[in-house]
N, C-alpha and C. Protein backbone atom coordinates (compact mmCIF):
# COMPACT_ATOMS: atom_id res chain seq x y z
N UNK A 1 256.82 57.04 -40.33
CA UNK A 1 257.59 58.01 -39.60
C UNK A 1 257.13 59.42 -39.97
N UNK A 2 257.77 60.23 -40.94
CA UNK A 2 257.87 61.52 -41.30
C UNK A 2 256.74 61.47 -42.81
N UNK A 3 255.36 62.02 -43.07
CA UNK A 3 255.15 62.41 -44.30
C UNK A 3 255.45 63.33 -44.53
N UNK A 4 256.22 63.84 -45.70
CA UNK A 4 256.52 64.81 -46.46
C UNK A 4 255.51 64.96 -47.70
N UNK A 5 255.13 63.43 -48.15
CA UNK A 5 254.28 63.32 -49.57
C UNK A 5 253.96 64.75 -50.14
N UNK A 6 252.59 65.41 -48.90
CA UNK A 6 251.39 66.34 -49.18
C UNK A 6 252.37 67.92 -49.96
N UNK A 7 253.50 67.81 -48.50
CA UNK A 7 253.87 69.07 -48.61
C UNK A 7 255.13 69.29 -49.50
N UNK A 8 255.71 68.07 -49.98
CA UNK A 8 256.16 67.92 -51.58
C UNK A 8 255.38 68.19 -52.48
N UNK A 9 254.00 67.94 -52.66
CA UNK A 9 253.69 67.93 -53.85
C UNK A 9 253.28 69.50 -53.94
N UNK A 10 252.86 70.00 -52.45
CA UNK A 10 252.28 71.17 -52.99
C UNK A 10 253.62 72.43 -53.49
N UNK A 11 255.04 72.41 -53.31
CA UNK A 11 255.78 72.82 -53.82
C UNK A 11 256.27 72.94 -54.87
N UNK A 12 256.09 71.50 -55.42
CA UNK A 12 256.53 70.84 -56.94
C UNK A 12 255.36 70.74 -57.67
N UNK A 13 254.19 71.74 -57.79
CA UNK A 13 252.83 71.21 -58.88
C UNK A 13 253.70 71.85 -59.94
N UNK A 14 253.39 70.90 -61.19
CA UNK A 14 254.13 71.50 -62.40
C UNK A 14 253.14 72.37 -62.79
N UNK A 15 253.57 73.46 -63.88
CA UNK A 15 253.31 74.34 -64.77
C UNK A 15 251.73 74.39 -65.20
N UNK A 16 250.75 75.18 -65.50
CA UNK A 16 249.52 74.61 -66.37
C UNK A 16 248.29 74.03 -65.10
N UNK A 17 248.98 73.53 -64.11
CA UNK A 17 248.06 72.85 -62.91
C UNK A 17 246.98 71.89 -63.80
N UNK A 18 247.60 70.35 -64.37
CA UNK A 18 246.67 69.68 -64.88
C UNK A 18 245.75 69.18 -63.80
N UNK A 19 244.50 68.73 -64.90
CA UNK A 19 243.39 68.13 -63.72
C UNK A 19 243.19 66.90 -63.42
N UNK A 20 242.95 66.44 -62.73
CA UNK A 20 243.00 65.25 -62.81
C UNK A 20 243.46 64.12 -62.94
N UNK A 21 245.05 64.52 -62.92
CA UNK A 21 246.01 63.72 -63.20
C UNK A 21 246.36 62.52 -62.10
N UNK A 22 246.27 61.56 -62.58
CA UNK A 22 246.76 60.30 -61.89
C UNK A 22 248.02 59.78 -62.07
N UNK A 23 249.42 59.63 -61.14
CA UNK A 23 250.64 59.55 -61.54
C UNK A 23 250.85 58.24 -62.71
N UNK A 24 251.55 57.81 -63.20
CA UNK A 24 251.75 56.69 -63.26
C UNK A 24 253.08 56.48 -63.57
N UNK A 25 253.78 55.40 -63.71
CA UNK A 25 254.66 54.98 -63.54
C UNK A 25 255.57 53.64 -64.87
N UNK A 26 256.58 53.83 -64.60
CA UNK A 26 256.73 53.11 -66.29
C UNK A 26 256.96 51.76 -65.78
N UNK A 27 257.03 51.55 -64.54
CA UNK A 27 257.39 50.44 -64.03
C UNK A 27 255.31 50.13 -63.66
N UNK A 28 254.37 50.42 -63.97
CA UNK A 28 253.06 50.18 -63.97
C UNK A 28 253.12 49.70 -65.02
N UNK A 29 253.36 50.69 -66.48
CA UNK A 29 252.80 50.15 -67.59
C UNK A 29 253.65 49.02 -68.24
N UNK A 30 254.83 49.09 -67.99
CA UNK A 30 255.11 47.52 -68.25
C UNK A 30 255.09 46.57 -67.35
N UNK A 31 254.39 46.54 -66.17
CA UNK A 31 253.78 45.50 -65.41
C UNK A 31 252.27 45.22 -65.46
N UNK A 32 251.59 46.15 -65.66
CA UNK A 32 249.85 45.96 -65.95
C UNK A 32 249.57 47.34 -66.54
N UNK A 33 249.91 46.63 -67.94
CA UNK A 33 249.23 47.41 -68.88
C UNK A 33 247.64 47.86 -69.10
N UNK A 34 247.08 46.57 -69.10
CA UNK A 34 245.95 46.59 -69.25
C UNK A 34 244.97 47.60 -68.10
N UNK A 35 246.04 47.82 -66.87
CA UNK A 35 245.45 48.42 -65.61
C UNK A 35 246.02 50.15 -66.09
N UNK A 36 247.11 50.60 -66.57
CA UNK A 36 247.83 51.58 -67.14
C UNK A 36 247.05 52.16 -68.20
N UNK A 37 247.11 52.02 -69.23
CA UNK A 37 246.62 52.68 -70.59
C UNK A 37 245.05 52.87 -70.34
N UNK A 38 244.29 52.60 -69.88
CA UNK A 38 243.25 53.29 -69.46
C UNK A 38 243.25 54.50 -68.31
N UNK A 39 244.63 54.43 -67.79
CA UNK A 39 244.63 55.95 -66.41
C UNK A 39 245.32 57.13 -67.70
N UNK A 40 246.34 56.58 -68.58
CA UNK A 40 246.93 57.47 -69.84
C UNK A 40 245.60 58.09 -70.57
N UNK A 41 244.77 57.08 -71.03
CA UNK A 41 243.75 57.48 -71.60
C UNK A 41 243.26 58.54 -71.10
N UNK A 42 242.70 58.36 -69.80
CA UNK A 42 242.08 59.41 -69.10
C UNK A 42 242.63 60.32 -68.90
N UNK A 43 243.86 60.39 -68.39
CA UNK A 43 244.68 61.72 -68.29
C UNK A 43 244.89 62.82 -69.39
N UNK A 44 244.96 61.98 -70.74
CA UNK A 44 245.24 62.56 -71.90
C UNK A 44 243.99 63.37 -72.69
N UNK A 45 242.42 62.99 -72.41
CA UNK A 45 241.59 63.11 -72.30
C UNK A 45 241.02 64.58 -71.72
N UNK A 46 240.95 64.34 -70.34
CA UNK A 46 241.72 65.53 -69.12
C UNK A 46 242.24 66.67 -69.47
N UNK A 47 243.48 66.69 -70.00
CA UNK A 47 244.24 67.41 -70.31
C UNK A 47 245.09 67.87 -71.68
N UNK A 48 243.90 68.15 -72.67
CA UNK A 48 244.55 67.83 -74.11
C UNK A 48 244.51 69.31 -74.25
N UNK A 49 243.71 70.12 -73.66
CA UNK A 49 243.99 71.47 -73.85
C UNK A 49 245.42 71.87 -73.59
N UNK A 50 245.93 71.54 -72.37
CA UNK A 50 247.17 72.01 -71.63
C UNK A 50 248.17 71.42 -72.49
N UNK A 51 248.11 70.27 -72.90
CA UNK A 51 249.55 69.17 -74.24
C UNK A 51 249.16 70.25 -74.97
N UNK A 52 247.83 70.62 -76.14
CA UNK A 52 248.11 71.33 -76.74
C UNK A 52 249.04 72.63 -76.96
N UNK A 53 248.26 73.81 -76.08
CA UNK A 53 248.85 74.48 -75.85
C UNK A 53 250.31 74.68 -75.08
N UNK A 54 251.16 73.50 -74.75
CA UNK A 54 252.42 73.66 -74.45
C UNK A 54 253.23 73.17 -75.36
N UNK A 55 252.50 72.38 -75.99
CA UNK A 55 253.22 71.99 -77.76
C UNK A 55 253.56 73.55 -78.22
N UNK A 56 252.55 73.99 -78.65
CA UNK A 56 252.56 75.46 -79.27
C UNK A 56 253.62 76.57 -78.87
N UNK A 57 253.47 76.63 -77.37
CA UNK A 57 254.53 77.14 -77.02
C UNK A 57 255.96 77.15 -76.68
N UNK A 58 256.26 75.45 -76.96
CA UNK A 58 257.51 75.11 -77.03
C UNK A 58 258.12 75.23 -78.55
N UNK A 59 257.65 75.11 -79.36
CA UNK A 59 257.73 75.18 -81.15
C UNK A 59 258.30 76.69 -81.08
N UNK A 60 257.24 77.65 -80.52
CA UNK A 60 257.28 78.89 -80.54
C UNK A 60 258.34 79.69 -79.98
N UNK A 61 259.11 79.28 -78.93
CA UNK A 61 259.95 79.50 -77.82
C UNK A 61 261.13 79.11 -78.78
N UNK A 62 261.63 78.05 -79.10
CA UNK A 62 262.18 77.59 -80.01
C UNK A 62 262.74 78.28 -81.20
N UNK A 63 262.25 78.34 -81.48
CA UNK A 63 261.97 79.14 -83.11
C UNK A 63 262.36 80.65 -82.59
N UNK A 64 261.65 81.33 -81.76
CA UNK A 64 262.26 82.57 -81.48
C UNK A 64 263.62 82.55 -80.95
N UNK A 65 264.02 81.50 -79.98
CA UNK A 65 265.57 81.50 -79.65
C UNK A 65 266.59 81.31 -80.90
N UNK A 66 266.21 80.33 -81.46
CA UNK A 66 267.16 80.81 -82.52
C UNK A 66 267.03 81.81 -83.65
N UNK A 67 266.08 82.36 -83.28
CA UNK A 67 266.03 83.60 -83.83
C UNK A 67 267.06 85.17 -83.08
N UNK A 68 266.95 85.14 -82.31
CA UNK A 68 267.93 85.53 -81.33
C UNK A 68 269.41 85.32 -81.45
N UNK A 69 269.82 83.91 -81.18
CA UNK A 69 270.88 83.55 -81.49
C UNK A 69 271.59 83.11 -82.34
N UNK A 70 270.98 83.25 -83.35
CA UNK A 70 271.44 83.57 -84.82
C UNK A 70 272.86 84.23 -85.21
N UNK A 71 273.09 85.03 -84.26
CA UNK A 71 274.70 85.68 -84.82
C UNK A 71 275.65 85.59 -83.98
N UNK A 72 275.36 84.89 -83.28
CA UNK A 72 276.36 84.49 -81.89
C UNK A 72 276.85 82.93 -82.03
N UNK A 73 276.07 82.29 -83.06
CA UNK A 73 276.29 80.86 -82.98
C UNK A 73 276.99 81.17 -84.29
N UNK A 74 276.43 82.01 -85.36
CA UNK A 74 277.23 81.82 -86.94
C UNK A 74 278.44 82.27 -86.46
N UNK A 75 278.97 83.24 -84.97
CA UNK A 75 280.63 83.41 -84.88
C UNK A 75 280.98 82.18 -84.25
N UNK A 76 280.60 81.58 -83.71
CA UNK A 76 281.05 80.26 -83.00
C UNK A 76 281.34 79.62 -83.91
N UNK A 77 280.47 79.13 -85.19
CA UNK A 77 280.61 78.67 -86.59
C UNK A 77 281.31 78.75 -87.21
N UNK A 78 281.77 79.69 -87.59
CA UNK A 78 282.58 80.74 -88.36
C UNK A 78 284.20 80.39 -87.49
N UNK A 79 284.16 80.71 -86.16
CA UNK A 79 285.40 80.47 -85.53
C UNK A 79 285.90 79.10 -85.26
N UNK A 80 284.70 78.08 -85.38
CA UNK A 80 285.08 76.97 -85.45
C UNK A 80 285.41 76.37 -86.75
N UNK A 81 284.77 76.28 -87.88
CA UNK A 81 284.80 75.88 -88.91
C UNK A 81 285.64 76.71 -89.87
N UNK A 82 285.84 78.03 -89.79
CA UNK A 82 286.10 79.01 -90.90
C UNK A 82 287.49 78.73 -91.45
N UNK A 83 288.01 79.40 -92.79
CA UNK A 83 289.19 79.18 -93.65
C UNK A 83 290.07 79.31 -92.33
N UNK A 84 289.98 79.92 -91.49
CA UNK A 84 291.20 80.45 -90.27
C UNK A 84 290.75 79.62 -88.59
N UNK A 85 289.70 78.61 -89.02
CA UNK A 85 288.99 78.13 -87.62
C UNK A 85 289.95 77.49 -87.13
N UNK A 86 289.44 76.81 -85.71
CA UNK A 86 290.33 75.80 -85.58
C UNK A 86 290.16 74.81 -86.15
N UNK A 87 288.99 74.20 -86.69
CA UNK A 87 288.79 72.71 -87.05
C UNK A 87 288.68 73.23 -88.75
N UNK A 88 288.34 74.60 -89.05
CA UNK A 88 288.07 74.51 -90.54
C UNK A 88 289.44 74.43 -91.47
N UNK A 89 291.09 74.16 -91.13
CA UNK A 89 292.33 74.10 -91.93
C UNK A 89 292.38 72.43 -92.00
N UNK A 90 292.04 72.24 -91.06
CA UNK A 90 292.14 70.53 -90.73
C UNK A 90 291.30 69.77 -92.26
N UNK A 91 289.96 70.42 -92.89
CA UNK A 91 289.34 69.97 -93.91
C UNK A 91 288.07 69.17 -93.62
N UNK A 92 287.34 69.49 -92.36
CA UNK A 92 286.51 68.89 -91.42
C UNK A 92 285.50 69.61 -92.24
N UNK A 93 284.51 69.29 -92.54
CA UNK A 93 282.83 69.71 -93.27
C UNK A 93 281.66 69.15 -92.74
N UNK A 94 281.48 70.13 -91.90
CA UNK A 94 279.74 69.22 -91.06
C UNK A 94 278.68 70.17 -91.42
């Protein structure tokens, strides 16, 4: 009837634009593995620059947010847990 496929995908390319990527599916690799882990292989292969570098920048992203929110969560903390919190009279310690 209607393809949409093409003009889905060209809306939804994720982040980085990997190359070469071949979809796969979890319902592949636990049906033919042996046909699966060689398209992973390759993909991973492909694209180890882009895993790398989005590792890096998720660690990084991370780490700076709670760097940021550092004093907005210790009052949440503080108001939750504290001598006067709500949960800190109760004798609750997490």
């Amino acid at each position: 009837m209607w393809d949409y496929g093409s003009e889905l995908q060209n809306v939804y390319t994720p982040i980085g634009a990997f190359r070469g990527l071949q979809a796969i599916s979890l319902g592949d690799i636990l049906k033919t593995p042996q046909q699966a882990l060689p398209q992973i292989q390759a993909n991973l292969m492909q694209n180890w620059q882009a895993i790398l570098v989005g590792s890096f920048m998720t660690a990084f992203a991370f780490k700076a947010t709670k760097k940021v929110l550092r004093g907005p969560i210790g009052k949440i903390n503080r108001g939750l847990f504290g001598k006067r919190g709500v949960i800190g009279n109760v004798g609750f310690k997490l």
